[in-house]
Protein backbone atom coordinates (compact mmCIF):
# COMPACT_ATOMS: atom_id res chain seq x y z
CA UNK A 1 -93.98 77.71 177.29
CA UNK A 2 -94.71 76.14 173.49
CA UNK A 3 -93.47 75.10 170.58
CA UNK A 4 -94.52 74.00 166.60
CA UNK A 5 -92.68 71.75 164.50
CA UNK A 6 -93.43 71.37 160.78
CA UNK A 7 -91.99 68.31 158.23
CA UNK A 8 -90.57 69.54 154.84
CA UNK A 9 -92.49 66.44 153.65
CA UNK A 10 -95.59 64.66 154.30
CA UNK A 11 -95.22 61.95 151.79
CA UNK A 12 -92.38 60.51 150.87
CA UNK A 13 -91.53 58.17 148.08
CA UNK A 14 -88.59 55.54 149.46
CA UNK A 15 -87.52 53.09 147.21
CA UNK A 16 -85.84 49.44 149.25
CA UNK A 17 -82.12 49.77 149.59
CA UNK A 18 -81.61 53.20 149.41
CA UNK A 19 -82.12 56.51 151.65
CA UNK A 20 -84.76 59.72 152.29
CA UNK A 21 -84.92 62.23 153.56
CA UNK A 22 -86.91 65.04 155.47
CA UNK A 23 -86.54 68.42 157.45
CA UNK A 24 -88.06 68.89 161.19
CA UNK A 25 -88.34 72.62 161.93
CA UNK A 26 -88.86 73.56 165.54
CA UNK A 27 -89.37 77.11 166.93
CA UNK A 28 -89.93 78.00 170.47
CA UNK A 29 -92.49 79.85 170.97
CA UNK A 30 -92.18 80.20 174.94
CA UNK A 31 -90.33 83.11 176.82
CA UNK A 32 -87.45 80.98 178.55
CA UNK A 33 -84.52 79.02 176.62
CA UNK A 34 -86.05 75.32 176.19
CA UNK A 35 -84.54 71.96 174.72
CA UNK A 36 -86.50 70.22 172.73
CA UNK A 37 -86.04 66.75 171.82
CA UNK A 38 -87.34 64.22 168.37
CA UNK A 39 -87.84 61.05 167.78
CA UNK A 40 -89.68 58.57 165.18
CA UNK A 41 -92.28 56.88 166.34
CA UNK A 42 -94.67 53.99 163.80
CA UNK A 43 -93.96 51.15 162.17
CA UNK A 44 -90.78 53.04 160.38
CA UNK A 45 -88.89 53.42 163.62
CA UNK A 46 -86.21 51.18 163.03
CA UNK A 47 -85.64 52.46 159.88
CA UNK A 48 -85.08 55.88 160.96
CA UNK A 49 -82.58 58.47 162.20
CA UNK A 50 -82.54 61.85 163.25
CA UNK A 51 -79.55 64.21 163.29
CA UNK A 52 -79.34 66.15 165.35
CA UNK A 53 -81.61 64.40 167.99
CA UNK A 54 -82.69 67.79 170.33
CA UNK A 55 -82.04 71.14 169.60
CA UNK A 56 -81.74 74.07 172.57
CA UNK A 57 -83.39 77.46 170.87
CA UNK A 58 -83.86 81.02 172.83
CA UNK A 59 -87.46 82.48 172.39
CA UNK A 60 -88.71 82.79 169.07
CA UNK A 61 -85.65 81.03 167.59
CA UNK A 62 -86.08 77.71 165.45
CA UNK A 63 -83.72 75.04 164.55
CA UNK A 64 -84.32 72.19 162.36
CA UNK A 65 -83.50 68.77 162.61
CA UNK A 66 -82.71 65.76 159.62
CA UNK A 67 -84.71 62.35 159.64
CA UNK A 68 -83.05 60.17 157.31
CA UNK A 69 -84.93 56.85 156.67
CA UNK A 70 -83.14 53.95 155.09
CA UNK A 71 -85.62 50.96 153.89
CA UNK A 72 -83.85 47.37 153.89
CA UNK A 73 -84.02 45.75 150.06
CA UNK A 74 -85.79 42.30 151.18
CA UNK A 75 -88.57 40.41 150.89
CA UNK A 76 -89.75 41.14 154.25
CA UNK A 77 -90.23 44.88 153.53
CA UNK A 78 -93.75 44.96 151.73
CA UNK A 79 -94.56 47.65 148.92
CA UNK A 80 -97.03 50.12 149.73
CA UNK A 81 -97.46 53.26 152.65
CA UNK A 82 -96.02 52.92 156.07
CA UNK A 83 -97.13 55.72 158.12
CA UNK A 84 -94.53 57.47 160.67
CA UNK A 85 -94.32 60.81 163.41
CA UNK A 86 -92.16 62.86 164.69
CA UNK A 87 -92.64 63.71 167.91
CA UNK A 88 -91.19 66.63 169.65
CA UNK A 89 -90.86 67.11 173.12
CA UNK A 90 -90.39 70.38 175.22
CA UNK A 91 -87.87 70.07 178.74
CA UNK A 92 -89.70 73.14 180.03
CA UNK A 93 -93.12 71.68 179.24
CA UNK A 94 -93.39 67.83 178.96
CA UNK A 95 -97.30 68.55 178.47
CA UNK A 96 -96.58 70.95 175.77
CA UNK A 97 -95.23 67.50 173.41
CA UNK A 98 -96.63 67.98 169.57
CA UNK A 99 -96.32 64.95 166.78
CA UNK A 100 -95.88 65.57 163.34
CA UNK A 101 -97.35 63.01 160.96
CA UNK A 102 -96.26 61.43 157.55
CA UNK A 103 -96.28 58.57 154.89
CA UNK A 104 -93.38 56.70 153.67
CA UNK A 105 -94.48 55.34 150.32
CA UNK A 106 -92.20 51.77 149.65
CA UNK A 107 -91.77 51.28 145.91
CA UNK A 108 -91.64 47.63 145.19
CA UNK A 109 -88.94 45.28 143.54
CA UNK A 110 -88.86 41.55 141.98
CA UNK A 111 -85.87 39.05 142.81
CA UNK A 112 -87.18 35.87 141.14
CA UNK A 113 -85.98 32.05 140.30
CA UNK A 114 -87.49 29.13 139.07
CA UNK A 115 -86.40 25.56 138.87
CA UNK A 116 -87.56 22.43 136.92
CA UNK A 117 -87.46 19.06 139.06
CA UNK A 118 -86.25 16.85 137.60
CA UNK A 119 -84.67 18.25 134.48
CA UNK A 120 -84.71 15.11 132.30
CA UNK A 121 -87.71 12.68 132.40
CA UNK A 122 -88.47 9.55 130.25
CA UNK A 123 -91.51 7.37 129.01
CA UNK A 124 -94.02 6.14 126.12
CA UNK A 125 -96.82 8.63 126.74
CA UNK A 126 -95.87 11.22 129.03
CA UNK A 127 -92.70 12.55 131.37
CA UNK A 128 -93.92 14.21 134.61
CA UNK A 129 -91.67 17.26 135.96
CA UNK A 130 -92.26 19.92 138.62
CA UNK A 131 -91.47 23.87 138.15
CA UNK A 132 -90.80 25.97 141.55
CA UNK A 133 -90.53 29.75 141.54
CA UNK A 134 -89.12 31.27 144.16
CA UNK A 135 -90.22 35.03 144.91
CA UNK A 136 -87.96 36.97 147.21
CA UNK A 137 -88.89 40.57 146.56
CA UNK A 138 -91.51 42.58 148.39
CA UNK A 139 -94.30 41.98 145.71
CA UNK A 140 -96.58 39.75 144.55
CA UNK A 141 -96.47 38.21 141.16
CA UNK A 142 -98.67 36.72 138.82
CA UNK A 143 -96.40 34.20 135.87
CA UNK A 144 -98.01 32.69 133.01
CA UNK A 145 -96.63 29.13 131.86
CA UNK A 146 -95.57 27.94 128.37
CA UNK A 147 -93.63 25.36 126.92
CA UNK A 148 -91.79 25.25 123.85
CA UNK A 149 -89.50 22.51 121.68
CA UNK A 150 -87.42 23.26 118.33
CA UNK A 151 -89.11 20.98 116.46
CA UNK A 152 -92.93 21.02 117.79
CA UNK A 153 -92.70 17.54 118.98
CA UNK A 154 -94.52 18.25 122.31
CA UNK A 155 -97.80 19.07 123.88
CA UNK A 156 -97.65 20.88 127.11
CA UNK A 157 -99.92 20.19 129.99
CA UNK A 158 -99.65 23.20 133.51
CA UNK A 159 -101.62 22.68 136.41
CA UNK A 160 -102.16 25.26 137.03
CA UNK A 161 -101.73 27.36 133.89
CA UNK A 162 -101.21 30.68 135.63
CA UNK A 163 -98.92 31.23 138.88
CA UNK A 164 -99.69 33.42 141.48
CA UNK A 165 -96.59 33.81 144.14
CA UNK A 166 -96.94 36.25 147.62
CA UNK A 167 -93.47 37.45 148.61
CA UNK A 168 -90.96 35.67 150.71
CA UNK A 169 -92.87 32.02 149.16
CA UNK A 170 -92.19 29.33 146.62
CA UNK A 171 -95.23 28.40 144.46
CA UNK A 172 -95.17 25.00 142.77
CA UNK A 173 -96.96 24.17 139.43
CA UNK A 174 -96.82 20.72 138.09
CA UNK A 175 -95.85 19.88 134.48
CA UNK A 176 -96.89 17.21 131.63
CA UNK A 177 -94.36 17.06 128.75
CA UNK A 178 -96.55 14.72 125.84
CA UNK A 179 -95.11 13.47 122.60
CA UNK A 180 -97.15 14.55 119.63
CA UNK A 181 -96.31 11.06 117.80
CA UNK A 182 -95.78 7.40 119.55
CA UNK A 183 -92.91 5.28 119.30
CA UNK A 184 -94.22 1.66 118.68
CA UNK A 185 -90.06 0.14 119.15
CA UNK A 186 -86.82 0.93 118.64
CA UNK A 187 -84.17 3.10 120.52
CA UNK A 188 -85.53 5.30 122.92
CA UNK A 189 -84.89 9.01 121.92
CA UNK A 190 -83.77 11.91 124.03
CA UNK A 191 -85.43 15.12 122.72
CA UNK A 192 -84.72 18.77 124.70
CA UNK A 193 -87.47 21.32 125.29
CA UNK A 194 -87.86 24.63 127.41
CA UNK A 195 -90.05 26.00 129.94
CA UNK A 196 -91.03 29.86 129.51
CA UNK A 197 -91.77 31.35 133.10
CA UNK A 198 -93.11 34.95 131.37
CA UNK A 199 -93.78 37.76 133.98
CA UNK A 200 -95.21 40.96 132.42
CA UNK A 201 -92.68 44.19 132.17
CA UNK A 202 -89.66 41.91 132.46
CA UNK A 203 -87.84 39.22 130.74
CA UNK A 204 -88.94 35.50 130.68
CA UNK A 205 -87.41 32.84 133.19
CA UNK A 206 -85.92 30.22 130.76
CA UNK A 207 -85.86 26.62 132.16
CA UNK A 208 -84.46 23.34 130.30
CA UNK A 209 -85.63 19.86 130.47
CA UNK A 210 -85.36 16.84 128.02
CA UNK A 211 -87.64 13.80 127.62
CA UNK A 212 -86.81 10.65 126.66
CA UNK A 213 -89.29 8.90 124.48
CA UNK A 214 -89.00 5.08 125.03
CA UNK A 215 -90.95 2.27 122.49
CA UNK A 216 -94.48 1.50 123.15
CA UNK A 217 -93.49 -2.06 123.07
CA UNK A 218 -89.85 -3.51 124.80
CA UNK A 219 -87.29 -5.17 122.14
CA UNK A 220 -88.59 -8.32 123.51
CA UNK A 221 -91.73 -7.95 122.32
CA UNK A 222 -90.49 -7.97 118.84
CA UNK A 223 -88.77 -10.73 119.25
CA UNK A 224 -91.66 -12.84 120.41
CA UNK A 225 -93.51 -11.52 117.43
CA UNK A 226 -90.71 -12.58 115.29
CA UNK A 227 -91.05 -16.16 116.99
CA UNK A 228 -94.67 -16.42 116.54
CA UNK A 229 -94.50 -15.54 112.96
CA UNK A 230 -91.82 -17.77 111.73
CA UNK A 231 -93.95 -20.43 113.90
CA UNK A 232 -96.51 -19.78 111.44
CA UNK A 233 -94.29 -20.35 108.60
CA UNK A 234 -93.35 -23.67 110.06
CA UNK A 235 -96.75 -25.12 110.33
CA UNK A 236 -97.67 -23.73 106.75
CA UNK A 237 -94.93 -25.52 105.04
CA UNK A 238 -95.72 -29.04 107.48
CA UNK A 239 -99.49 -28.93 106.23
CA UNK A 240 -98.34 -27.84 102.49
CA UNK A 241 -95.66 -30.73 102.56
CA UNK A 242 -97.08 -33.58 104.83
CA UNK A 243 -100.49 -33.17 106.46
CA UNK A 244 -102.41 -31.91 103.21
CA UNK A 245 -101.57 -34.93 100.83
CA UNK A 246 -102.36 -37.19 103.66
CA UNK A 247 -105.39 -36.05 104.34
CA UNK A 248 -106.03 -35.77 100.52
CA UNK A 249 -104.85 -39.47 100.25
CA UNK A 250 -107.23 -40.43 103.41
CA UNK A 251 -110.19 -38.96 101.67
CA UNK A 252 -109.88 -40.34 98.54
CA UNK A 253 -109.56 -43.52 99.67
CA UNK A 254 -112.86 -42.65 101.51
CA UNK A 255 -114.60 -42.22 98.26
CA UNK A 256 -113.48 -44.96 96.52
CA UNK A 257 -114.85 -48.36 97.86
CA UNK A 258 -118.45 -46.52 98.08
CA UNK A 259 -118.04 -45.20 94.39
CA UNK A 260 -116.81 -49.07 93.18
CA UNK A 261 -119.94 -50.74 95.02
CA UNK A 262 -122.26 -48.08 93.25
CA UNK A 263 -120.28 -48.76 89.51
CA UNK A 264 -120.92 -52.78 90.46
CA UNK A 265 -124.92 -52.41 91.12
CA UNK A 266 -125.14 -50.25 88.04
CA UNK A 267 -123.54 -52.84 86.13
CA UNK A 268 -125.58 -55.52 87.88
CA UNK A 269 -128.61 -53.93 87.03
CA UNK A 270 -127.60 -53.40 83.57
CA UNK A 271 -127.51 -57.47 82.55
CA UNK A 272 -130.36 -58.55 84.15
CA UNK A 273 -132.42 -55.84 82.07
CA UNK A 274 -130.59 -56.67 79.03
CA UNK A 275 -132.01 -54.19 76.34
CA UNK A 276 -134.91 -53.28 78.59
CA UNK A 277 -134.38 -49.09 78.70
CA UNK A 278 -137.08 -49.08 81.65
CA UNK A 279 -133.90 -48.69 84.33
CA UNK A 280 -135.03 -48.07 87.79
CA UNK A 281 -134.92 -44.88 89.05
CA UNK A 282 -135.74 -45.22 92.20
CA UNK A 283 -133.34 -45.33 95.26
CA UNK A 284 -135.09 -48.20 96.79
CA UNK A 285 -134.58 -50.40 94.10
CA UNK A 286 -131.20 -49.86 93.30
CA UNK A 287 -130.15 -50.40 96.55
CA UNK A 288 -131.93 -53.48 96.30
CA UNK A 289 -130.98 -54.59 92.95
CA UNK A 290 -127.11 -53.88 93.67
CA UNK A 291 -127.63 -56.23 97.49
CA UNK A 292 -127.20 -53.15 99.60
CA UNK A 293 -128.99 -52.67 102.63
CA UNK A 294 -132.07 -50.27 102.89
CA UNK A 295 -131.08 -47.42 104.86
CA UNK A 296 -127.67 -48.28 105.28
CA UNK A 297 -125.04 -46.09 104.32
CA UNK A 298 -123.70 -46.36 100.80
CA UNK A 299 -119.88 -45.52 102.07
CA UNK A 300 -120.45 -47.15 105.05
CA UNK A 301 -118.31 -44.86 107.18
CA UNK A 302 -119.72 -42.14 109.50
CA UNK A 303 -118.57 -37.93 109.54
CA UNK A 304 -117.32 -37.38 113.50
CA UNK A 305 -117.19 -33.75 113.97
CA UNK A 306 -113.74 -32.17 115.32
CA UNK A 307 -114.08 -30.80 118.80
CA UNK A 308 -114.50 -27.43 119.62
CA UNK A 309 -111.51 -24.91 120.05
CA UNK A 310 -111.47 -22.58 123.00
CA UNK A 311 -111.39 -18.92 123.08
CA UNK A 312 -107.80 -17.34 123.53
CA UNK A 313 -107.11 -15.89 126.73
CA UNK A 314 -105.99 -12.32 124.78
CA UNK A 315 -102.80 -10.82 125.61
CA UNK A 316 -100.80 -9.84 128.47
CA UNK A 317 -100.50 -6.39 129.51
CA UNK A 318 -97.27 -4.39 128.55
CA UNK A 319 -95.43 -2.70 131.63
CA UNK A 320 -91.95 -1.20 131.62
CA UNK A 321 -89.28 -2.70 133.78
CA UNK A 322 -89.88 -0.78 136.76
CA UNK A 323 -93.53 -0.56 136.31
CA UNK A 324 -95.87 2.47 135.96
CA UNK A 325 -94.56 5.76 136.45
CA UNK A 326 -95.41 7.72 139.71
CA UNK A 327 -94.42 10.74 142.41
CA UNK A 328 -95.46 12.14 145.69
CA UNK A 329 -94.98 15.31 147.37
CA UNK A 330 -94.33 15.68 151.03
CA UNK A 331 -94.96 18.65 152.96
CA UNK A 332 -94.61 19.52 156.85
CA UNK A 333 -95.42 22.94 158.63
CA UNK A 334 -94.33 23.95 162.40
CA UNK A 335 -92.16 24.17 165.02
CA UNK A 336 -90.39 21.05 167.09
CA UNK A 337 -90.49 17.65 164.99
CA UNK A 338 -92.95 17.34 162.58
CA UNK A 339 -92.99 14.31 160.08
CA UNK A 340 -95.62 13.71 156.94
CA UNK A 341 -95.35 10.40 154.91
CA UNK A 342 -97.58 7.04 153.07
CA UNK A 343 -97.09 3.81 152.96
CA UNK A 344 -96.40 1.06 150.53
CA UNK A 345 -99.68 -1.04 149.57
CA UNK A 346 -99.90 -4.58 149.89
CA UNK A 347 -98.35 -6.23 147.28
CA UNK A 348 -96.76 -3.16 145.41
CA UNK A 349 -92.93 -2.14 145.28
CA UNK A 350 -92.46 1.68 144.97
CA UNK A 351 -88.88 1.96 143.35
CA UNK A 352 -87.11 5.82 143.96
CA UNK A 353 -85.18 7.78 141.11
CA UNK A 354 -85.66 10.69 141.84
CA UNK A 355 -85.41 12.85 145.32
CA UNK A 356 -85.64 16.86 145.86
CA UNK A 357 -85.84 18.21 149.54
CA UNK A 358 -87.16 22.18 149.11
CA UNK A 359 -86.16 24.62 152.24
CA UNK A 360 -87.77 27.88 150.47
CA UNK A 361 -87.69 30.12 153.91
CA UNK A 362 -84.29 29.52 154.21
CA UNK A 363 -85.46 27.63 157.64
CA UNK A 364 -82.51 26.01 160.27
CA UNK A 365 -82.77 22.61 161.62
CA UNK A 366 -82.34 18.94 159.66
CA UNK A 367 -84.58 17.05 157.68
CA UNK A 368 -84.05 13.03 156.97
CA UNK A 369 -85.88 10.71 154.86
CA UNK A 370 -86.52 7.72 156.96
CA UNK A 371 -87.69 3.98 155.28
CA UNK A 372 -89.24 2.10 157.84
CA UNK A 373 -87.47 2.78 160.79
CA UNK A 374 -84.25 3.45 158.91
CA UNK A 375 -82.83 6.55 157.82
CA UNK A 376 -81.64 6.76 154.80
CA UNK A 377 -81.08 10.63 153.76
CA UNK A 378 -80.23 13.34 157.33
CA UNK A 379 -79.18 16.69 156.28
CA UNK A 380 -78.91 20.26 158.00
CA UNK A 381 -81.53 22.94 156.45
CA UNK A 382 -79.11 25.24 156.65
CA UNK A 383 -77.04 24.20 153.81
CA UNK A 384 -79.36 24.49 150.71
CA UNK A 385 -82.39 26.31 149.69
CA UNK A 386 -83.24 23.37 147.24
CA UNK A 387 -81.56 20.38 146.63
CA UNK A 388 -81.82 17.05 144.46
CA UNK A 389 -81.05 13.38 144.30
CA UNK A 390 -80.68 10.86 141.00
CA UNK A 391 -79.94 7.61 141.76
CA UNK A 392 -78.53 5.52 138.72
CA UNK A 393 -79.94 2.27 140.40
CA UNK A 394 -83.13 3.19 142.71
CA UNK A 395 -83.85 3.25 145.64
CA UNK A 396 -86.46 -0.11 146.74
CA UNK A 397 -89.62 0.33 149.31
CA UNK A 398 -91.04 -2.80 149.77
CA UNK A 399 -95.05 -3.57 150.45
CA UNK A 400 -96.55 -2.56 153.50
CA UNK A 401 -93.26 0.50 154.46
CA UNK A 402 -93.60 3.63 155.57
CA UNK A 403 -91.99 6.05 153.66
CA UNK A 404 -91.20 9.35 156.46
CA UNK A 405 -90.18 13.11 155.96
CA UNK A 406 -88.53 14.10 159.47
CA UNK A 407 -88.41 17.64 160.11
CA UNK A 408 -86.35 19.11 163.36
CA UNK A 409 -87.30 22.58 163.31
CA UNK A 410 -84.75 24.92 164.97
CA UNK A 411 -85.70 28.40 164.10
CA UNK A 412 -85.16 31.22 166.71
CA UNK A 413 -87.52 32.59 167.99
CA UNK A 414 -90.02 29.63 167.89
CA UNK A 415 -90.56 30.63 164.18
CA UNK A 416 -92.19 27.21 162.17
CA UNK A 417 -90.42 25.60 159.65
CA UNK A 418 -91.84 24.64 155.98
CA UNK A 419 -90.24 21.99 154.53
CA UNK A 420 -91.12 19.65 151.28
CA UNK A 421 -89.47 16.60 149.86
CA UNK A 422 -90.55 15.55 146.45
CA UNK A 423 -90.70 11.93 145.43
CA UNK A 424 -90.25 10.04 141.90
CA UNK A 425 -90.25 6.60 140.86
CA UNK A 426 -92.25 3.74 139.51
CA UNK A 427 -94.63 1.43 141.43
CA UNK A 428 -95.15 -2.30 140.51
CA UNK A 429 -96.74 -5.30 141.62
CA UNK A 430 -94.42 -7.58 143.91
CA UNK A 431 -93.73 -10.38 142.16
C-alpha cells in the first residue's frame, strides 16, 4: 500500500475577488486498486474547492485532481501569505495519509471615503470641522492632509497632519480653517475651500467646505460707537457755545475788583509823595499805604481744587450671540448597552447646531441621544454608516444636564459595537 501526491504550485499569487488555481497529482504506488481522497486543510479552507474530490487508480496509475481557490474582495481578507495543504488520504491505508503544502499570496486593494463634518462652519477667528476616512479594503494606508482655497485666504491647521488608517476602521483627524485677514464689521462673508485627502499611487480624495467669516465686532457695536462720538460732538459745541464764555466771564470778574484795589493804592501812594520819585518798593508798605491787610489776600478769594475723577472701568468683553464656539466627541465600545456623555457646568448653556452619529463597522442595534432623562434623537444602526443633523434654531442644554450617547448593541454573535456621536455648538454663561 502507498501513494505520493505532488501540487503544480507551491506559491500562488491570488488577487481578492477573483479565482486560482492548482493541480493535485496522485499515483498509487501500492499493488491493489485504492481510492484516495483530498481535501484543503489551513486557514484557506473555506475558500477552497477541489474537483474531483477522490480519485480510484489501479497500481502505478495516477490521476490528478483541481483545487480552485476563490478569495472574497473585502476588508476582512488581509493582504499578505495564507498558508494551505492538501491532504490525501488512502482507503486501503488510512496510515499511509500524505499532505502537500503551499502559500496563497493575497494581493491587496484600497476602497476608500472621506467626509468633512460639518461642511460649512462660521466665525471671527477660526471655523472648526472634522474629516473621517473610511478604509474598507484589506490594507493599511497612510494619507497626508492639505487644504487649499482659490484665493489664498486661509491657513490650515490638521491634527494630526498625517493619517494612518488599519483596514475595516474609520480614522478621524480634526481640522482648523483660519482667515489670513480679520473682519473688524460688516456683512459676514461666505468663502469656499477644499480639503485634499492625497494617498500615494492614486488620486486625491477631494472634500468641500465653506467658512463664513463674521465681523470682529456685532453691528451694534458700531452703533454705540456712533452714539458715543456724536455725544462728544454735543458736549464740544455746549462748552464752545455756553460753558466757555461763562467761565471766561466768571474769571474775569475774578480779576477785576483785586486789579481796581491795586490801581487805587498806587494812586494813593502817588499824592501823598507828590514829586517824591523815592516810591516804595516794598510789598509791606504798599499794602500798608493802599489800607490792605498784611498777609491777606490781595483778591480776596481762595483757588478750591476740583475733585478727583475715577479710573474707567475699561470695556466689556465682545461675545457672539450664542457665545464661544465649542464641540465634543462621544465614543462607546462593547456589547449590551453602553452609554458615554458630560454634563453642563454650573451656570453655562451649551446650545447644539450641529449633530453627526458615525456607525463605521456597519454595527446593528440603535443609538439615541438622551438630554437629561429625555430622549431626544433614537435611531436603528442599521440604517446609515454616517449620518448628520443641522438645526436652523439649536438645540438648548441647560446648566447642570447630562448630555447621553445610548448605545444598544445587537450584533450576532456577541460581536461589540463602536459607535461615535459628534457634537457642535456654542457655550455661554446663563444669564
Amino acid at each position: 500500500m502507498g501513494l505520493t501526491a505532488t501540487l503544480s504550485d507551491t506559491s500562488i499569487a491570488a488577487a481578492p475577488g477573483e479565482e486560482v488555481s492548482i493541480r493535485v497529482t496522485v499515483r498509487n504506488t501500492g499493488s491493489v486498486v485504492d481510492e484516495f481522497t483530498m481535501e484543503v486543510v489551513g486557514p484557506a479552507v473555506d475558500w477552497a474547492t477541489i474537483d474531483p474530490p477522490s480519485l480510484s487508480l489501479f497500481p502505478d496509475d495516477e490521476g490528478v485532481a483541481v483545487v480552485v481557490f476563490q478569495v472574497p474582495r473585502n476588508m476582512g481578507v488581509r493582504s499578505g501569505e495564507v498558508p494551505f495543504a492538501v491532504k490525501v488520504r488512502s482507503r486501503e491505508d488510512p496510515d499511509g495519509t500524505i499532505a502537500e503544502e503551499g502559500v496563497l499570496v493575497i494581493g491587496g486593494f484600497t476602497d476608500l471615503s472621506a467626509e468633512l463634518m460639518p461642511q460649512s462652519s462660521r466665525g471671527p477667528r477660526m471655523g472648526r470641522h472634522q474629516l473621517t476616512l473610511d478604509n474598507r479594503g484589506n490594507t493599511q494606508v497612510t494619507a497626508g492632509l492639505r487644504g487649499a482655497d482659490p484665493d489664498g485666504n486661509f491657513k490650515y491647521v490638521f491634527n494630526p497632519p498625517q493619517i494612518v488608517s488599519d483596514p475595516g476602521t474609520a480614522t478621524f483627524a480634526r481640522v482648523v480653517v483660519k482667515p489670513r485677514k480679520l473682519m473688524l464689521r460688516g456683512a459676514p462673508q461666505v468663502k469656499p475651500f477644499q480639503v485634499y485627502v492625497e494617498i500615494e499611487g492614486q488620486e486625491p480624495i477631494i472634500l468641500d467646505g465653506t467658512y463664513a467669516q463674521t465681523p470682529l465686532f456685532a453691528s451694534w457695536v458700531g452703533m454705540v460707537l456712533l452714539l458715543a462720538l456724536g455725544l462728544l460732538i454735543v458736549l464740544a459745541l455746549l462748552w464752545l457755545t455756553l460753558l466757555r464764555p461763562k467761565v471766561q466771564s466768571t474769571a474775569r470778574k475774578a480779576v477785576a475788583k483785586p486789579l481796581s484795589q491795586t490801581n487805587k493804592a498806587v494812586n494813593d501812594i502817588g499824592a501823598k509823595v507828590g514829586t517824591d520819585p523815592q516810591l516804595p518798593t516794598d510789598e509791606k508798605a504798599i499794602e500798608q499805604s493802599a489800607g490792605a491787610k498784611p498777609g491777606a489776600p490781595s483778591g480776596g478769594t481762595t483757588a478750591t481744587s476740583a475733585p478727583a475723577v475715577p479710573a474707567g472701568s475699561g470695556a466689556a468683553a465682545i461675545t457672539t450671540e450664542l457665545g464661544n464656539p465649542t464641540d465634543k466627541r462621544l465614543v462607546v465600545a462593547g456589547t449590551g448597552t453602553q452609554t458615554d456623555g458630560f454634563r453642563i457646568d454650573a451656570k453655562k448653556v451649551f446650545s447644539l447646531t450641529d449633530l453627526v452619529f458615525q456607525n463605521p463597522a456597519g454595527d446593528s442595534g440603535t443609538v439615541s441621544l438622551v438630554r437629561g432623562r429625555d430622549t431626544l434623537f433614537l435611531d436603528s444602526l442599521a440604517n446609515f454608516r454616517n449620518v448628520d443633523y443641522h438645526f436652523v434654531a439649536p438645540i438648548i442644554f441647560d446648566e447642570n444636564t447630562d448630555v447621553t450617547l445610548r448605545v444598544e448593541c445587537a450584533n450576532a454573535g456577541a460581536r461589540p459595537c463602536s459607535v461615535a456621536a459628534y457634537l457642535v455648538g456654542f457655550v455661554k454663561n446663563k444669564p
